[in-house]
N, C-alpha and C. Protein backbone atom coordinates (compact mmCIF):
# COMPACT_ATOMS: atom_id res chain seq x y z
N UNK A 1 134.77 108.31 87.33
CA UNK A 1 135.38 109.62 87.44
C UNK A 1 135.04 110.22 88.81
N UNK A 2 136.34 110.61 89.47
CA UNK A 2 135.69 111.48 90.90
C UNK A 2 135.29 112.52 90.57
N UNK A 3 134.12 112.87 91.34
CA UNK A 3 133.65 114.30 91.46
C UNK A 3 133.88 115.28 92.44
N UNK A 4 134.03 116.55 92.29
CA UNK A 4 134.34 117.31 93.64
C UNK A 4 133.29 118.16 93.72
N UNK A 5 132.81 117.97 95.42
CA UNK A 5 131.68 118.42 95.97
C UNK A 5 132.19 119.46 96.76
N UNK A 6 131.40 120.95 96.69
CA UNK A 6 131.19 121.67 97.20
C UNK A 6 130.76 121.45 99.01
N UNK A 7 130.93 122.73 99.58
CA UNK A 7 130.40 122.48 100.53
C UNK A 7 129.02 122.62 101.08
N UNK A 8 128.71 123.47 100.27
CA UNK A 8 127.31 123.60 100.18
C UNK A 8 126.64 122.12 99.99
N UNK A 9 126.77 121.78 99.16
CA UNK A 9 126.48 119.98 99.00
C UNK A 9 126.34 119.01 100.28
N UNK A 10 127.44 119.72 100.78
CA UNK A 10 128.00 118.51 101.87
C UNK A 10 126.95 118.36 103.22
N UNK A 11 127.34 119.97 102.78
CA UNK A 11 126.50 120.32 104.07
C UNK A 11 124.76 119.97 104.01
N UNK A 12 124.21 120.41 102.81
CA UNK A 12 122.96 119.79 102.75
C UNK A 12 122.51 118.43 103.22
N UNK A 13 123.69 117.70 102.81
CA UNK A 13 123.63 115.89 102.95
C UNK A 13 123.82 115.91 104.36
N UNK A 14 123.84 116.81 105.61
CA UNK A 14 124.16 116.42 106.71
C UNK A 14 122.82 116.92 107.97
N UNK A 15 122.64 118.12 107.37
CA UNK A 15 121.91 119.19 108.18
C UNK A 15 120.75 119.36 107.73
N UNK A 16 119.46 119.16 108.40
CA UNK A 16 118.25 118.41 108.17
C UNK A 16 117.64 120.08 107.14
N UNK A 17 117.39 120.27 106.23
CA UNK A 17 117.30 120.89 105.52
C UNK A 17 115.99 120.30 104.26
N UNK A 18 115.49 121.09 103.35
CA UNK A 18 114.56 120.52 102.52
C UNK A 18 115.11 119.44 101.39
N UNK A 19 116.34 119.81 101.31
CA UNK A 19 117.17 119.57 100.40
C UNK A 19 117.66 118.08 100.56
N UNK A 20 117.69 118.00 101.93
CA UNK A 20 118.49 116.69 101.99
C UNK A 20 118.26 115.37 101.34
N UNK A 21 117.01 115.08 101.33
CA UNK A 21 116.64 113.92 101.02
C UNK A 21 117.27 113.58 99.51
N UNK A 22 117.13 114.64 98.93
CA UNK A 22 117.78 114.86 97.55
C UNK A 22 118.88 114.06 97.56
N UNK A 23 119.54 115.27 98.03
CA UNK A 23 120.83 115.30 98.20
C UNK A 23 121.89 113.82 98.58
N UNK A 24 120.96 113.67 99.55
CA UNK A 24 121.84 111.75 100.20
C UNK A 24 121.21 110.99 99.30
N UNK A 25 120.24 111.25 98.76
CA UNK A 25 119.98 110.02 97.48
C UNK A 25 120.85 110.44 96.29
N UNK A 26 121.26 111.64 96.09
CA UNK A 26 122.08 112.12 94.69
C UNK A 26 123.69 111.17 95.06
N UNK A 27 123.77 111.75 96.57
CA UNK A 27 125.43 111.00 96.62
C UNK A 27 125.59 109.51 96.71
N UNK A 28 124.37 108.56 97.04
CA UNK A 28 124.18 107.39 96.77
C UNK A 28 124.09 106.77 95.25
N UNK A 29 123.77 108.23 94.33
CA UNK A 29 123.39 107.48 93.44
C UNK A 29 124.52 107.50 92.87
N UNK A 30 125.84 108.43 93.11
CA UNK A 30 126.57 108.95 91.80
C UNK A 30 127.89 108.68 92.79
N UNK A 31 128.10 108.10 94.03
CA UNK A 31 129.32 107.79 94.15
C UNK A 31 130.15 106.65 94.04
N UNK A 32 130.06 106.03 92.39
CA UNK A 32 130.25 104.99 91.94
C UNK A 32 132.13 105.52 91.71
N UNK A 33 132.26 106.66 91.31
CA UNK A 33 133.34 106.97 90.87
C UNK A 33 134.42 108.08 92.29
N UNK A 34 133.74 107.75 92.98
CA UNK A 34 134.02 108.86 94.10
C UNK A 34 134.08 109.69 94.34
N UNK A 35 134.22 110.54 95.56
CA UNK A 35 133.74 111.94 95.84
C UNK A 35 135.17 112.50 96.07
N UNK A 36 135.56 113.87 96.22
CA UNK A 36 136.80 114.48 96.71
C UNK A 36 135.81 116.06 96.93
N UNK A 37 137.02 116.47 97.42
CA UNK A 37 136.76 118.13 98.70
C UNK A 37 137.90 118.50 99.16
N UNK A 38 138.17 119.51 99.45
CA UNK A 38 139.42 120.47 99.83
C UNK A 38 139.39 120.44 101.00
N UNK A 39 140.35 120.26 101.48
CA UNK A 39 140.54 121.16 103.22
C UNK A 39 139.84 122.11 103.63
N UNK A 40 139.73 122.97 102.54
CA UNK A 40 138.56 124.29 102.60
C UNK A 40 137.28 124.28 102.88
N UNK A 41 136.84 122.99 102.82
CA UNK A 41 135.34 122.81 102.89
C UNK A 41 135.22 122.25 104.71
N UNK A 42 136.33 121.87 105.12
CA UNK A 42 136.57 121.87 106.84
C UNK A 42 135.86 123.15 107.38
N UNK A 43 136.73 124.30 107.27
CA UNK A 43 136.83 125.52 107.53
C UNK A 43 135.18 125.87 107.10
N UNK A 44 134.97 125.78 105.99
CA UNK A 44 133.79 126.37 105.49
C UNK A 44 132.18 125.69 106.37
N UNK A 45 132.45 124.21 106.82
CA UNK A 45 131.23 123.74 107.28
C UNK A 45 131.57 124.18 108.72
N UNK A 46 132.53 124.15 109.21
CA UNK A 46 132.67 124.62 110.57
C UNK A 46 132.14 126.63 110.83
N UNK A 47 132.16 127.16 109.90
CA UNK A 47 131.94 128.64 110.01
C UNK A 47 129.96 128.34 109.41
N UNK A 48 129.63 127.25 108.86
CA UNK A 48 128.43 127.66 108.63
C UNK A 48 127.25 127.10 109.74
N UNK A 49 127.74 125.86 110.12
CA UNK A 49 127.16 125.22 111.38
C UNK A 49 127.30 126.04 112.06
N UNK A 50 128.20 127.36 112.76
CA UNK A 50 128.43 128.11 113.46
C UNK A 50 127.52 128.93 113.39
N UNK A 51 127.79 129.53 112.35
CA UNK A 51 126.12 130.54 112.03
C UNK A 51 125.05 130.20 112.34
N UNK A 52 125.15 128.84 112.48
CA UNK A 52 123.57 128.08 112.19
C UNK A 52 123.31 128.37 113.61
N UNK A 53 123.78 127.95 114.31
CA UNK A 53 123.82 128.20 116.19
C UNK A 53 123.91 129.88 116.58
N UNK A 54 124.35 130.42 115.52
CA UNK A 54 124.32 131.94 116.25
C UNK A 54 122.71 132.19 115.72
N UNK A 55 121.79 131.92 114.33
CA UNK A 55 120.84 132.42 113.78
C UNK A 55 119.42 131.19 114.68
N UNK A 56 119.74 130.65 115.42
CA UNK A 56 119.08 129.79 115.84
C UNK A 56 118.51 128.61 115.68
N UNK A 57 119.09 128.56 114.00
CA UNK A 57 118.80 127.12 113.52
C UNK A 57 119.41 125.80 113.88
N UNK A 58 120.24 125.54 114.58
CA UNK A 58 120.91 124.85 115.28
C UNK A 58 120.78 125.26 117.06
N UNK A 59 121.08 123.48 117.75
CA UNK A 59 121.34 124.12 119.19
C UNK A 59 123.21 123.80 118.80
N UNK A 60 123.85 123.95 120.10
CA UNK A 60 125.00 123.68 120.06
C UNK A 60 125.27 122.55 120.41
N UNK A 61 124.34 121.59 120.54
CA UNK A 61 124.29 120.05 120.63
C UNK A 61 124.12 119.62 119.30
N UNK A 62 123.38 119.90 118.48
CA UNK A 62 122.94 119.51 117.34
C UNK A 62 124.59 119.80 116.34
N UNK A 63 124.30 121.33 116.33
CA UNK A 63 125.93 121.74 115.72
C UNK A 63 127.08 120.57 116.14
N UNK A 64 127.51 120.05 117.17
CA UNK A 64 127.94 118.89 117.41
C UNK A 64 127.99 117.69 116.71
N UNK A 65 126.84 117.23 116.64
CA UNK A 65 126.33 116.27 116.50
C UNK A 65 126.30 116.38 114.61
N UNK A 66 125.86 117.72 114.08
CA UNK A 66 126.17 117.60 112.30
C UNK A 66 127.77 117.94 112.47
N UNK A 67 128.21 118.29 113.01
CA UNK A 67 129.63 118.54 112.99
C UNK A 67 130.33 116.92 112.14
N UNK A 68 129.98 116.25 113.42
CA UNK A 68 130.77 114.81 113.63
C UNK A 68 130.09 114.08 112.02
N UNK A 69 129.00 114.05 111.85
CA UNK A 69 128.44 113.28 110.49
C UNK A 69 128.89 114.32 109.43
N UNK A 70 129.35 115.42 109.15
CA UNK A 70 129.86 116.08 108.30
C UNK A 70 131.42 115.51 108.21
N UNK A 71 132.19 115.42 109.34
CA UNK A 71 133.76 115.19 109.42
C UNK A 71 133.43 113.76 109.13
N UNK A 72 132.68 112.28 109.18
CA UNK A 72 132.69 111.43 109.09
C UNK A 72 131.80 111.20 107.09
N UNK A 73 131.30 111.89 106.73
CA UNK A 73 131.17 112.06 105.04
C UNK A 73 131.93 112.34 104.73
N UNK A 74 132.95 113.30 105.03
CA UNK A 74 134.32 113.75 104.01
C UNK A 74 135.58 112.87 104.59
N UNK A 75 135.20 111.96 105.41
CA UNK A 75 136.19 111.17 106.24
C UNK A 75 136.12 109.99 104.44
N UNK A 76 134.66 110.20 104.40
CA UNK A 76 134.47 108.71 103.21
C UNK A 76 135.35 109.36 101.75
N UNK A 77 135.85 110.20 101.36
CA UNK A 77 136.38 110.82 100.23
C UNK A 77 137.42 111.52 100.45
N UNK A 78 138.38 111.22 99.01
CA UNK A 78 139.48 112.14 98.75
C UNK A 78 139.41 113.53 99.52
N UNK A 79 139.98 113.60 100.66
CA UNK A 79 140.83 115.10 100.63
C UNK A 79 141.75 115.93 100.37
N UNK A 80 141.26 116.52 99.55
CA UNK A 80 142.37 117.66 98.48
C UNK A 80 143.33 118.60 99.31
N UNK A 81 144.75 118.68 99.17
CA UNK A 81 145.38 119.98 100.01
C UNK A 81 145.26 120.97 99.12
N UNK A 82 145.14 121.91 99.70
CA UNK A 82 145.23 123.40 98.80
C UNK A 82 146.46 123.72 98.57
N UNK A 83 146.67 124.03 97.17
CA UNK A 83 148.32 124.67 96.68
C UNK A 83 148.22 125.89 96.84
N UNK A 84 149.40 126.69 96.91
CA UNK A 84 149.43 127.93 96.65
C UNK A 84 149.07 128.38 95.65
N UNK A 85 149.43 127.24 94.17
CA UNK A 85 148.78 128.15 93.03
C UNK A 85 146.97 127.99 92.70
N UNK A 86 146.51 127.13 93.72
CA UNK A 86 144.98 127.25 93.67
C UNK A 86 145.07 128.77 94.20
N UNK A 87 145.43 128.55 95.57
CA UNK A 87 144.62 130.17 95.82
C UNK A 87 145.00 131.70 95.03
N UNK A 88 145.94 131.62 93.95
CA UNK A 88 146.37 132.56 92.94
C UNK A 88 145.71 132.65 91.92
N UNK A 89 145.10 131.03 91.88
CA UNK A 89 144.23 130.84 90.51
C UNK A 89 142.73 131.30 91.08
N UNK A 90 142.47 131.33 92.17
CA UNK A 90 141.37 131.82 92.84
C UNK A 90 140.84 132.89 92.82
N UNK A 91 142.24 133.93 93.31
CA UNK A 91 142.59 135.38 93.14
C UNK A 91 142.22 135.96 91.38
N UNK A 92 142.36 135.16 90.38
CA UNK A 92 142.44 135.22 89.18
C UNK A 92 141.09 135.23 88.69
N UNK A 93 140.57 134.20 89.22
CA UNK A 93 139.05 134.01 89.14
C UNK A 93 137.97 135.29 89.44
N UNK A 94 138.40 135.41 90.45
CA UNK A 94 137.68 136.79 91.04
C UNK A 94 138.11 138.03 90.55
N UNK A 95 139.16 138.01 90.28
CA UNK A 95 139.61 139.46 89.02
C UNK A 95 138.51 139.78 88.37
N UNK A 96 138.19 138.50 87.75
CA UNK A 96 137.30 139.08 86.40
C UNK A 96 136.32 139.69 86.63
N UNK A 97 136.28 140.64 86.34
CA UNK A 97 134.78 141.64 86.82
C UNK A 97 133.35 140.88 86.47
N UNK A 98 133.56 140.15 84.91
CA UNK A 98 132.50 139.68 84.17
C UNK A 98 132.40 137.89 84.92
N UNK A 99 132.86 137.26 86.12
CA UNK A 99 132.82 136.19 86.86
C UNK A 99 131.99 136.83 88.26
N UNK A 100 131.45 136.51 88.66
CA UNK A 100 130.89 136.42 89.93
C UNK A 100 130.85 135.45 90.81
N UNK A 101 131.77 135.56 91.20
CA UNK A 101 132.24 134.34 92.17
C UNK A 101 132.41 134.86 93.49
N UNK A 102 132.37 133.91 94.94
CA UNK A 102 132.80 134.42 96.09
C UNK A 102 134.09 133.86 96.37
N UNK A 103 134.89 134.70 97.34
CA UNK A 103 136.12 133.96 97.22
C UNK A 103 136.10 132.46 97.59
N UNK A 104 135.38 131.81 98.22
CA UNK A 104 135.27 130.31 99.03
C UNK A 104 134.94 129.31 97.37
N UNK A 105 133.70 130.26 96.91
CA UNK A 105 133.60 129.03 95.89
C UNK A 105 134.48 129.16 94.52
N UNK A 106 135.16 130.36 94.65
CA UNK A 106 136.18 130.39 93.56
C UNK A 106 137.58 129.84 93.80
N UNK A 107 137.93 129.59 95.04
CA UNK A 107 138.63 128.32 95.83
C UNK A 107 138.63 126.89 95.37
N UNK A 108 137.07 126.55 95.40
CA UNK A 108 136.87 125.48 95.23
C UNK A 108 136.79 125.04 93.68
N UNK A 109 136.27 126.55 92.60
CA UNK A 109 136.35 126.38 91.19
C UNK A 109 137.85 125.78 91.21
N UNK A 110 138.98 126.66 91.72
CA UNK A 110 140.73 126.65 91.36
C UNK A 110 141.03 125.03 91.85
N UNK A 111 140.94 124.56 92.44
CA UNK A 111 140.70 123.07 93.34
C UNK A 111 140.74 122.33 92.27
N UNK A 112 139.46 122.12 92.07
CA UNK A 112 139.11 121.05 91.31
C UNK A 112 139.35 121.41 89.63
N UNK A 113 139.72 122.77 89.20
CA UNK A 113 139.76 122.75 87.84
C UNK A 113 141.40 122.39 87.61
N UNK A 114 142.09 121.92 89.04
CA UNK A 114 144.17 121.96 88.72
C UNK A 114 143.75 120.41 88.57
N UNK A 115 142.59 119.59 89.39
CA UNK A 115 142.65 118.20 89.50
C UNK A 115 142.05 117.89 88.33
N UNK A 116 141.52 118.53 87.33
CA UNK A 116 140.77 117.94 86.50
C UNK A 116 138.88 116.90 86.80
N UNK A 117 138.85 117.82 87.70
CA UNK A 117 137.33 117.27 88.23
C UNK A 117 136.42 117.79 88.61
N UNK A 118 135.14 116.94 87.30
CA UNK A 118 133.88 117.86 87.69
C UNK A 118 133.38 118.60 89.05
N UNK A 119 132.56 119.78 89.33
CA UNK A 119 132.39 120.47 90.51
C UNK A 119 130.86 120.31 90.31
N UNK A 120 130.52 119.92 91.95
CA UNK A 120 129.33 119.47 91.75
C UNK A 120 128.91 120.31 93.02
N UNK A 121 127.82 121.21 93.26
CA UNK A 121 127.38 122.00 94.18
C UNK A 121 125.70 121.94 93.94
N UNK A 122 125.12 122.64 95.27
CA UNK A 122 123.94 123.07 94.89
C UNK A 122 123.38 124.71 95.07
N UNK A 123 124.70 125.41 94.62
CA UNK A 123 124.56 126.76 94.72
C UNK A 123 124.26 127.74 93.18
N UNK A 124 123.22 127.37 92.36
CA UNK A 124 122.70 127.59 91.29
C UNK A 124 123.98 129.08 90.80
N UNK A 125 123.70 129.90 92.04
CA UNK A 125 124.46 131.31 91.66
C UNK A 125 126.03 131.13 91.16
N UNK A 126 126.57 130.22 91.99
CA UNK A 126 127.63 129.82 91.81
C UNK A 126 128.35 129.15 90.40
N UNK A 127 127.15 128.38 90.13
CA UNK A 127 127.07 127.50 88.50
C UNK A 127 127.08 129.10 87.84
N UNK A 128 126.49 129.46 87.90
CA UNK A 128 126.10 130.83 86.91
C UNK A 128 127.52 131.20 86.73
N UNK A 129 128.26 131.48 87.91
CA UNK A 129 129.41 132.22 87.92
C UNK A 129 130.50 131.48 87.58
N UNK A 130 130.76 130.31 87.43
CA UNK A 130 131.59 129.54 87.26
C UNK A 130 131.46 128.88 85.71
N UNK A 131 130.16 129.30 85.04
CA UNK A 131 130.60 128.58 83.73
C UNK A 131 131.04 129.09 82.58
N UNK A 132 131.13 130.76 82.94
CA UNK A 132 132.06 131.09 81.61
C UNK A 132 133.78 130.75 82.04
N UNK A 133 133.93 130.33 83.06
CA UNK A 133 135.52 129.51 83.32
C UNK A 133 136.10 128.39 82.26
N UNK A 134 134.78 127.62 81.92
CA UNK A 134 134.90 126.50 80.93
C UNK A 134 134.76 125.38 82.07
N UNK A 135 134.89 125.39 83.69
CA UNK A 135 135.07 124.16 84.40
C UNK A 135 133.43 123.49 84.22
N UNK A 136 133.62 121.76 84.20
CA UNK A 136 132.64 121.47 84.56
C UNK A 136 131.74 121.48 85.90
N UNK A 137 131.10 122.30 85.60
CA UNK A 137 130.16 122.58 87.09
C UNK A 137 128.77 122.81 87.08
N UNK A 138 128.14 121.90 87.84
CA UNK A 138 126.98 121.47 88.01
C UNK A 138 126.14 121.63 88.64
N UNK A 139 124.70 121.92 88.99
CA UNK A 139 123.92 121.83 90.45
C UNK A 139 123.93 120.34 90.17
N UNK A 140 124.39 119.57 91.44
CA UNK A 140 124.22 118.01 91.76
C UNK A 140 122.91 117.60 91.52
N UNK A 141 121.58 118.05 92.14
CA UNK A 141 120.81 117.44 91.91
C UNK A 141 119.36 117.64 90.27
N UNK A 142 120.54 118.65 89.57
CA UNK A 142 119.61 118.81 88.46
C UNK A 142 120.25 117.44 87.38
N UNK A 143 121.15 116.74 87.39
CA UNK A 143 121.70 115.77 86.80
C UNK A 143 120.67 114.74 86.86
């Protein structure tokens, strides 16, 4: 079964973080069935590597350099186009007063809940907010 990874995920598996080691052993262990990701998660690692270089955690060599091993991990998996009725179903998501979602990861809930595929992140808050939806969604490395 493919799974769809967040970007948060992705990004962990790229950008030397505490997390990582986890993380590249979680996607070694579990991409028997393959990985998929939205177009959205382009946009999203490119605005966070960005930050990373404005907050100093990155140089702009480095940002480079996770850039290219980020575009070359999602190079290895399904890329999802975004429909119009994801981002309506997105819009829908975030209605709910009693959901707490941000618009990016309620994007990525609408994504993967039209494809029928588990959502696998490591944004705990996000799981919180995403499971009275009914989608399957996970922190990756509590599995």
């Amino acid at each position: 079964m493919t799974l769809y990874l967040d970007t948060a995920l992705l990004i962990a598996a790229v950008v030397k973080e505490p997390t990582t080691p986890v993380v590249q052993k979680w996607l070694e262990s579990n991409g028997a069935g393959g990985f998929a990701t939205s177009r959205w998660a382009l946009t999203e690692a490119s605005s966070a590597l960005a930050l990373k270089v404005r907050t100093g955690d990155l140089t702009h060599e480095q940002r480079l350099a996770t850039l290219m091993m980020f575009r070359s991990l999602v190079g290895t998996m399904e890329l999802v186009a975004i429909q119009q009725a994801d981002f309506e179903a997105a819009a829908s998501l975030v209605d709910r007063e009693t959901v707490t979602l941000k618009s990016g990861d309620a994007l990525h809930l609408a994504v993967a809940t039209r494809l029928n595929m588990p959502l696998r992140t490591l944004d705990r808050r996000f799981v919180a907010g995403a499971k009275s939806t009914g989608c399957d969604v996970l922190v990756a490395t509590d599995q």
